[in-house]
Protein backbone atom coordinates (compact mmCIF):
# COMPACT_ATOMS: atom_id res chain seq x y z
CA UNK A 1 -30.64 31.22 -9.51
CA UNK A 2 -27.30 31.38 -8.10
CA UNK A 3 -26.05 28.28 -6.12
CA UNK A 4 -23.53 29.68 -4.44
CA UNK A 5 -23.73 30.75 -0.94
CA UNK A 6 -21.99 33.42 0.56
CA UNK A 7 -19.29 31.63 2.33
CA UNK A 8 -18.35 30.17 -1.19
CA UNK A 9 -18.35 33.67 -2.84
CA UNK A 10 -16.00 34.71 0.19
CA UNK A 11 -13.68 31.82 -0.33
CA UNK A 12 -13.59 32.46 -4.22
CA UNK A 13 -12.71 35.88 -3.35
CA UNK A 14 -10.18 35.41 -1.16
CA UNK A 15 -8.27 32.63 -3.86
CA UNK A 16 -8.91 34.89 -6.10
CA UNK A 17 -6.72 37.75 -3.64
CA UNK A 18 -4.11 35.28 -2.88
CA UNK A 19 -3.31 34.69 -7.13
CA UNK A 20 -3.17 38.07 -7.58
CA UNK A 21 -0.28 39.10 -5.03
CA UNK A 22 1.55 36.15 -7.02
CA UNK A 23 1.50 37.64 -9.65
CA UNK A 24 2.58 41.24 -8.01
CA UNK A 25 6.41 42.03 -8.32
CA UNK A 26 6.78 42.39 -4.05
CA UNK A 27 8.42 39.24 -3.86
CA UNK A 28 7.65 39.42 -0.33
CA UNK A 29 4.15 38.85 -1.26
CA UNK A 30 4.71 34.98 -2.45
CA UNK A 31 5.36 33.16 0.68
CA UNK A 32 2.85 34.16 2.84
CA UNK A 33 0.00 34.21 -0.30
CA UNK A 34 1.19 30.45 -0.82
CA UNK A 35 0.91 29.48 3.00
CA UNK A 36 -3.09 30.01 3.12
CA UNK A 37 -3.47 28.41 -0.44
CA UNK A 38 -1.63 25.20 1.02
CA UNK A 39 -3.63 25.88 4.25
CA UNK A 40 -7.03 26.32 2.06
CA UNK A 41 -6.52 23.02 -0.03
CA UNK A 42 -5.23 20.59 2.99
CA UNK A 43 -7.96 21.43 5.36
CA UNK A 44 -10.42 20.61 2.04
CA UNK A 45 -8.89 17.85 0.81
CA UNK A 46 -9.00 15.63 3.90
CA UNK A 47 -12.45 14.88 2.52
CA UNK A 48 -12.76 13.54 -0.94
CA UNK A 49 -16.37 13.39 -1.24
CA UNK A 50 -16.99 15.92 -3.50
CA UNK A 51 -14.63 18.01 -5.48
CA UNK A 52 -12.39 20.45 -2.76
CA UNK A 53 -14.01 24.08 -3.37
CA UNK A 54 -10.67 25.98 -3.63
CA UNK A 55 -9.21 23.32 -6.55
CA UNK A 56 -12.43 24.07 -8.31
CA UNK A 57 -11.62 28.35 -7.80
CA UNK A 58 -8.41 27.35 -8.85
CA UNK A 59 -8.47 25.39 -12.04
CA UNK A 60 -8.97 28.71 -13.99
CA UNK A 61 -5.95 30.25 -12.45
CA UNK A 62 -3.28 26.92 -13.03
CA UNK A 63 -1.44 28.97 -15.82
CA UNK A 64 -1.03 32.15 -13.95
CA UNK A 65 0.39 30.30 -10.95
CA UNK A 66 2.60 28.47 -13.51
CA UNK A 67 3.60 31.42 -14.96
CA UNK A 68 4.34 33.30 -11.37
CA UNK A 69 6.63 29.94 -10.43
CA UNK A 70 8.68 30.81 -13.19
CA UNK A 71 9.35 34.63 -11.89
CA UNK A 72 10.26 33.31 -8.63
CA UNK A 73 13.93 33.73 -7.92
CA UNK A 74 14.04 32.44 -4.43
CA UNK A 75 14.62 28.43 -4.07
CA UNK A 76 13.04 27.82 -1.06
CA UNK A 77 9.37 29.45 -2.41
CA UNK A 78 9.39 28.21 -5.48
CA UNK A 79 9.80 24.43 -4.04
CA UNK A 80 6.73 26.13 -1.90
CA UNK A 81 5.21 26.80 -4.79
CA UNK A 82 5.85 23.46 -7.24
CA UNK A 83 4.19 21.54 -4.41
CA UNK A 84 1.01 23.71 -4.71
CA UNK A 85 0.97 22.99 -8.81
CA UNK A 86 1.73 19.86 -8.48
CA UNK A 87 -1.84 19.43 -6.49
CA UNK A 88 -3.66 21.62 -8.81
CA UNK A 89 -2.17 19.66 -12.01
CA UNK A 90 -5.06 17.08 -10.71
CA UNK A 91 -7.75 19.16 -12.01
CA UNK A 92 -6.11 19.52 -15.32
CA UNK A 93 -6.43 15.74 -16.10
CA UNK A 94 -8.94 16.48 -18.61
CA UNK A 95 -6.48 18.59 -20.66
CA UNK A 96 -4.81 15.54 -22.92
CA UNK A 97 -1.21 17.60 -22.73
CA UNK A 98 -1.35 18.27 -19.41
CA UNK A 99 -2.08 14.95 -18.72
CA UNK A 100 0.90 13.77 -21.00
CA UNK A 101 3.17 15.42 -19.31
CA UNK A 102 2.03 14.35 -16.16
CA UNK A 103 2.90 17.47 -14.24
CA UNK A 104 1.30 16.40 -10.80
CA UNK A 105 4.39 14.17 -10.61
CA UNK A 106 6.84 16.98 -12.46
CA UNK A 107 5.88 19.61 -10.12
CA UNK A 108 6.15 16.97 -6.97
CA UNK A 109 9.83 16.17 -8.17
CA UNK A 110 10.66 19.79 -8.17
CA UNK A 111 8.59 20.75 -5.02
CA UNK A 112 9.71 20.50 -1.00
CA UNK A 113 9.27 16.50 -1.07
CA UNK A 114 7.57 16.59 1.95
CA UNK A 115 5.27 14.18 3.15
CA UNK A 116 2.87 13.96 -0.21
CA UNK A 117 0.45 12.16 2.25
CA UNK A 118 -0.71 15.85 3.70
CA UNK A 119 -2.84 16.52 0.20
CA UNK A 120 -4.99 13.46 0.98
CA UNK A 121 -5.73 9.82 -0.61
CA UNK A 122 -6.25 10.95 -4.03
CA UNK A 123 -3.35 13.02 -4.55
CA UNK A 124 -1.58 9.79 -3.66
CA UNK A 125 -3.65 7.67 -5.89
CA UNK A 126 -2.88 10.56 -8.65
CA UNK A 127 0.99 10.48 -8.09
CA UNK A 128 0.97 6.09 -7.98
CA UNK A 129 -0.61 6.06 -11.27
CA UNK A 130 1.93 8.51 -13.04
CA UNK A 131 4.58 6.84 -11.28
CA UNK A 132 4.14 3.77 -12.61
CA UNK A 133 3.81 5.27 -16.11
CA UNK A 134 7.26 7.64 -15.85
CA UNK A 135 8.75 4.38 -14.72
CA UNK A 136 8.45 2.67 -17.94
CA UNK A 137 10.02 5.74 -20.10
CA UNK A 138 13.22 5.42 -17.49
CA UNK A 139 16.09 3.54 -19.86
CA UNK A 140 19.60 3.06 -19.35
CA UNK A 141 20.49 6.23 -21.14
CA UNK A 142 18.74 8.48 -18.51
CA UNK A 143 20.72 8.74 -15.66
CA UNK A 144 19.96 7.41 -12.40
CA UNK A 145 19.04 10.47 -10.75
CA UNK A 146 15.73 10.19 -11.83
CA UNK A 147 14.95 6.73 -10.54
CA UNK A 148 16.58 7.56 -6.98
CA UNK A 149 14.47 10.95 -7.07
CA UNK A 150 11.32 8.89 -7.81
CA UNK A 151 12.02 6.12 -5.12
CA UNK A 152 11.98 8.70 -2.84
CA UNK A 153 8.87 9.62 -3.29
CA UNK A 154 7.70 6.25 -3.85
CA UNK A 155 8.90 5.50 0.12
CA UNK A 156 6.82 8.43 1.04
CA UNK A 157 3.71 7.00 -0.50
CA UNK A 158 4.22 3.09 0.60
CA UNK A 159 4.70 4.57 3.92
CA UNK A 160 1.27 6.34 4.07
CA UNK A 161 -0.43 3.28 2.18
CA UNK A 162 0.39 1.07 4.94
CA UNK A 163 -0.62 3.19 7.96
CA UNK A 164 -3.87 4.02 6.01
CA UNK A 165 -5.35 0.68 5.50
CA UNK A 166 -3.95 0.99 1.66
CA UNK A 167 -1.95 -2.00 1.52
CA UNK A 168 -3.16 -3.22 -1.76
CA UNK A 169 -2.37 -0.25 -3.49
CA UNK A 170 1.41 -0.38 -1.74
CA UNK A 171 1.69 -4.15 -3.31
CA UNK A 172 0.56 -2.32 -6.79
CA UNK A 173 3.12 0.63 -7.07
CA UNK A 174 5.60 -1.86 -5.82
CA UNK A 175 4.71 -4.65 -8.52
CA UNK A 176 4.59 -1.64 -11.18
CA UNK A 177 8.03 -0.39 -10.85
CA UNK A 178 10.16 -3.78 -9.61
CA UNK A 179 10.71 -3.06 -6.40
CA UNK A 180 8.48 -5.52 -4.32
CA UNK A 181 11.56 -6.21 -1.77
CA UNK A 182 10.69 -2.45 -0.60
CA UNK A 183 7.69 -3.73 1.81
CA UNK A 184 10.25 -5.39 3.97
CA UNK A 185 10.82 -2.09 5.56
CA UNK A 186 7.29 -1.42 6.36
CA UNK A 187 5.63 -5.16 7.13
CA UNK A 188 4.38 -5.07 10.81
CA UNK A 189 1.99 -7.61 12.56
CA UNK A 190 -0.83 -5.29 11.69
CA UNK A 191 -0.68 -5.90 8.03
CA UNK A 192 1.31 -8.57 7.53
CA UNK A 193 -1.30 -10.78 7.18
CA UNK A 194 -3.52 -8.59 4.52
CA UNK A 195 -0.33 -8.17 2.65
CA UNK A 196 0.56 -11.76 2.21
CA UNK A 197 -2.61 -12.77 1.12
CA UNK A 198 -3.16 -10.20 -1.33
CA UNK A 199 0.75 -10.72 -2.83
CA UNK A 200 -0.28 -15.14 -3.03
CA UNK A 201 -3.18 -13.63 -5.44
CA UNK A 202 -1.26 -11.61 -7.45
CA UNK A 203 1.56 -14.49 -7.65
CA UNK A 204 -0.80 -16.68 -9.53
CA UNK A 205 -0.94 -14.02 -12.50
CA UNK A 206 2.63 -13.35 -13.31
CA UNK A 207 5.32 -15.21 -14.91
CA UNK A 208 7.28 -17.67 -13.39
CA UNK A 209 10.54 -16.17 -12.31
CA UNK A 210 8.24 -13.19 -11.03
CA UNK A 211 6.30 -16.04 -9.48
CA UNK A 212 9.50 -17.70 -7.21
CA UNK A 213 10.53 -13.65 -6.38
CA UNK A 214 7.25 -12.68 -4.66
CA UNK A 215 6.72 -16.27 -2.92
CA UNK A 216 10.13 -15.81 -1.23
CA UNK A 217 9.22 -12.83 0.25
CA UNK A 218 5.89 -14.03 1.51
CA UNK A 219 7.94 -16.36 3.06
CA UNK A 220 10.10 -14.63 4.30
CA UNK A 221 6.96 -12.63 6.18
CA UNK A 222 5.70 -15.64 7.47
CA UNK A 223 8.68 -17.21 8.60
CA UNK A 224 9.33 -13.52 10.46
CA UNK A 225 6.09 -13.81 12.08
CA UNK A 226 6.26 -17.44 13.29
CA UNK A 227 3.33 -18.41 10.39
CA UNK A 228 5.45 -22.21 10.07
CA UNK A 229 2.39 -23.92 8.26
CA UNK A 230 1.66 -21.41 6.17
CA UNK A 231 5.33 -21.30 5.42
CA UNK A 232 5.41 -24.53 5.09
CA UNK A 233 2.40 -24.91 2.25
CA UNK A 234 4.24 -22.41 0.53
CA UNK A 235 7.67 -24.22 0.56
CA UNK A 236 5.99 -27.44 -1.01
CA UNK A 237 4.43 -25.41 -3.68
CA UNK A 238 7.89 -24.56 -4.75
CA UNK A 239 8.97 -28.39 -3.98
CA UNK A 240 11.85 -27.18 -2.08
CA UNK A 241 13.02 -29.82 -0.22
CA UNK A 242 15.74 -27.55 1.44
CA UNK A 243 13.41 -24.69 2.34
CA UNK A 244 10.67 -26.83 3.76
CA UNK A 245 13.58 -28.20 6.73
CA UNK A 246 14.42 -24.62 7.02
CA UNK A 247 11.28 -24.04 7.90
CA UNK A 248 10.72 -27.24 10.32
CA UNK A 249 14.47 -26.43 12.18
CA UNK A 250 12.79 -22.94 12.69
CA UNK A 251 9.73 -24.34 14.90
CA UNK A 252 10.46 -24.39 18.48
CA UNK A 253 7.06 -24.88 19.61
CA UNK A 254 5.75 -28.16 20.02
CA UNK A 255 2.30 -27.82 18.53
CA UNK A 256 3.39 -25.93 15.90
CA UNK A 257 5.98 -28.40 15.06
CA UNK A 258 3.63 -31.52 14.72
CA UNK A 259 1.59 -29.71 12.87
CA UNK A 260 3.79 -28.64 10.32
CA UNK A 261 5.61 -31.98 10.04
CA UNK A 262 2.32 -33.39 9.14
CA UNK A 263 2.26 -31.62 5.74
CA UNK A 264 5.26 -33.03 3.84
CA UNK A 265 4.61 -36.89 4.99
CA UNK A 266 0.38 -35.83 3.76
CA UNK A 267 2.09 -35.09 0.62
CA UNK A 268 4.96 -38.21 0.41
CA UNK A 269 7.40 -35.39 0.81
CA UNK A 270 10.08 -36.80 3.17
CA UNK A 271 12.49 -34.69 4.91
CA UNK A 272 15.55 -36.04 6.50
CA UNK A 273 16.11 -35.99 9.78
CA UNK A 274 19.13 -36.71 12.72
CA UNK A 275 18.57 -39.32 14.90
CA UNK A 276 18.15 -37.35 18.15
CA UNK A 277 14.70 -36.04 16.87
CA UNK A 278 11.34 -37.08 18.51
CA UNK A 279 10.65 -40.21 17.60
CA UNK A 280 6.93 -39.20 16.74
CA UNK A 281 8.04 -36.30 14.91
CA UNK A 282 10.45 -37.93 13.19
CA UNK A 283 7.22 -40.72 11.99
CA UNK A 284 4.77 -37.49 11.19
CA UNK A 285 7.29 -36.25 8.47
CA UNK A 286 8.36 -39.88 7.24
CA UNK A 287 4.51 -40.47 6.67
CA UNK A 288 4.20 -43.33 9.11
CA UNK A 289 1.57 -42.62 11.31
CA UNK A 290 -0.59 -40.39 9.00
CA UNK A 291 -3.73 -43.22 9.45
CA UNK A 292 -3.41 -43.51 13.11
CA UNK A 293 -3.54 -39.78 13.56
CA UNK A 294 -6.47 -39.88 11.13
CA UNK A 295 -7.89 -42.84 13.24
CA UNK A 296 -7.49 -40.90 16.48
CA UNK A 297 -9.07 -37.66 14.95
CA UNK A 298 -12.14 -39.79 13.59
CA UNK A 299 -12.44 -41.13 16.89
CA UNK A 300 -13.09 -38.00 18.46
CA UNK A 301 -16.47 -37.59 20.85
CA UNK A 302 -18.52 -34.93 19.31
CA UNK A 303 -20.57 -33.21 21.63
CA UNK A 304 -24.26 -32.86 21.00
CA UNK A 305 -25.70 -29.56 20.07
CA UNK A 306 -26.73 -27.28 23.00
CA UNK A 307 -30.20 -26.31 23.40
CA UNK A 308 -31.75 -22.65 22.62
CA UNK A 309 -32.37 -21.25 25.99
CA UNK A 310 -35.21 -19.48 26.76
CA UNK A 311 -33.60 -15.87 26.78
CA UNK A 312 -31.77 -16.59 23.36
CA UNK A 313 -35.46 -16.84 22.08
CA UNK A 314 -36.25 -13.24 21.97
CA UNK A 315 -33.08 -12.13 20.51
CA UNK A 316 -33.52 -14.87 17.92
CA UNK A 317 -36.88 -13.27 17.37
CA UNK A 318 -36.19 -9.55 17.52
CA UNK A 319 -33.20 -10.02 14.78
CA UNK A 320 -36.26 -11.79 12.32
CA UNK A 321 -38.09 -8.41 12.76
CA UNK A 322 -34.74 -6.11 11.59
């Protein structure tokens, strides 16, 4: 029995149409035949949970479109049509020398360079993983056009990791290639936070000079974002005596400062001071009143427990039943 319905058989069709004035000799023919394929794929691929119907049609047809990019003589729509290869080289993954040559990322170097984030998450996923592995083949004797022509394309995809909730795999591409300083340009007070994090978990797994690099720049995050204690634990895990008063001269707030000189006295870490600082300030980071503030915290009242009221009952109750 034939699974296919008849809107499929009408979309194979009609890919099917659009190859074959490709391959005609009407060169007039190309760009508007490689508008609806890019039109086709985008509006499937913002979905990813199945495999897109027209890169399924279109597997077969990968080496005639190939073939057809080559006979192109105009620029512009053969950029057009790289960028339209480059997505289909996804479905050749199973093909070990297509897979070599990793021609998703070939095609995307010589395509438009548009926004790659139009052809959906795992067209970006596809492109960060070959990325990383053309990266490692780049030596001194190729020439720097190739790096500068990938780091464009790497901005492209950090950019759409961090609007799209994708910050991990940002921190990833970035830690591949060497070039963790890049997030500076895209760190907000959105992510921030998730970014941080996820960076002081990676730091704990790499060597130590690696280590000091990616600290610094969490740092440098927190410190831009007013996070002093944070900054502050991180500054006495590097026992930087000179980056932990940068850090306490860069408090203005009052709160925030007494808290954050009470981390290098907790630790016997002493930082010197000028004489016109607060005089209980001044004892919080020389260590001198870390019992009575302990004292005063024990001594606390602790309120009692409130009671379940009567209405809280039933909700208590109905949640036992779900």
């Amino acid at each position: 029995m034939d699974s296919e319905s008849e809107e499929d058989k009408r979309l194979q069709e009609e890919l099917n149409m659009l190859v074959e004035k490709l391959c005609e000799k009407d060169e007039k023919l190309y760009h508007p035949a490689l508008e609806c394929l890019r039109d086709l794929i985008r509006t499937s691929t913002t979905s990813m949970t199945s495999v897109p119907k027209p890169l399924k049609y279109l597997r077969t047809h990968y080496n005639t479109i190939k073939e057809a990019y080559l006979r192109m003589k105009d620029p512009e729509v053969q950029k057009f049509c790289a960028d339209i290869i480059s997505v289909l080289a996804m479905t050749q993954l199973n093909d070990t020398d297509q897979a070599a040559e990793r021609e998703c990322l070939k095609y995307c170097l010589l395509g438009t360079k548009s926004d790659v984030g139009d052809w959906g998450h795992e067209y970006v996923r596809q492109l960060e993983s070959e990325i990383a592995e053309e990266w490692i083949l780049i030596t001194e004797e190729r020439n720097r056009a190739t790096k500068a022509q990938l780091l464009s394309i790497v901005d492209m995809i950090v950019s759409f990791d961090m609007s799209h909730n994708a910050e991990i795999q940002a921190c990833d591409l970035l830690m591949e290639i060497d070039e963790i300083d890049r997030l500076r340009d895209y760190i907000d007070a959105s992510n921030y936070s998730r970014v941080c994090l996820y960076l002081i978990s990676c730091a704990l797994y790499v060597d130590k000079p690696e280590y000091i690099k990616i600290i610094n720049l969490v740092l440098d995050f927190f410190l831009k974002f007013r996070e002093y204690t944070r900054a502050m634990c991180l500054a006495m895990n590097l026992n930087d005596v000179k980056l932990m008063t940068r850090i306490f001269e860069s408090c203005q707030d009052g709160g925030s400062k007494g808290e954050t000189s009470h981390y290098p006295g907790h630790c016997n870490r002493t930082l010197a001071r000028s004489p016109e600082e607060h005089s209980g300030t001044q004892e919080e980071l020389s260590n001198i009143d870390t019992k009575i503030s302990t004292r005063t915290l024990r001594q606390t009242p602790i309120l009692p427990p409130k009671k379940i009221q009567p209405w809280q009952k039933g909700i208590s109750t109905m949640s036992s039943w779900s």
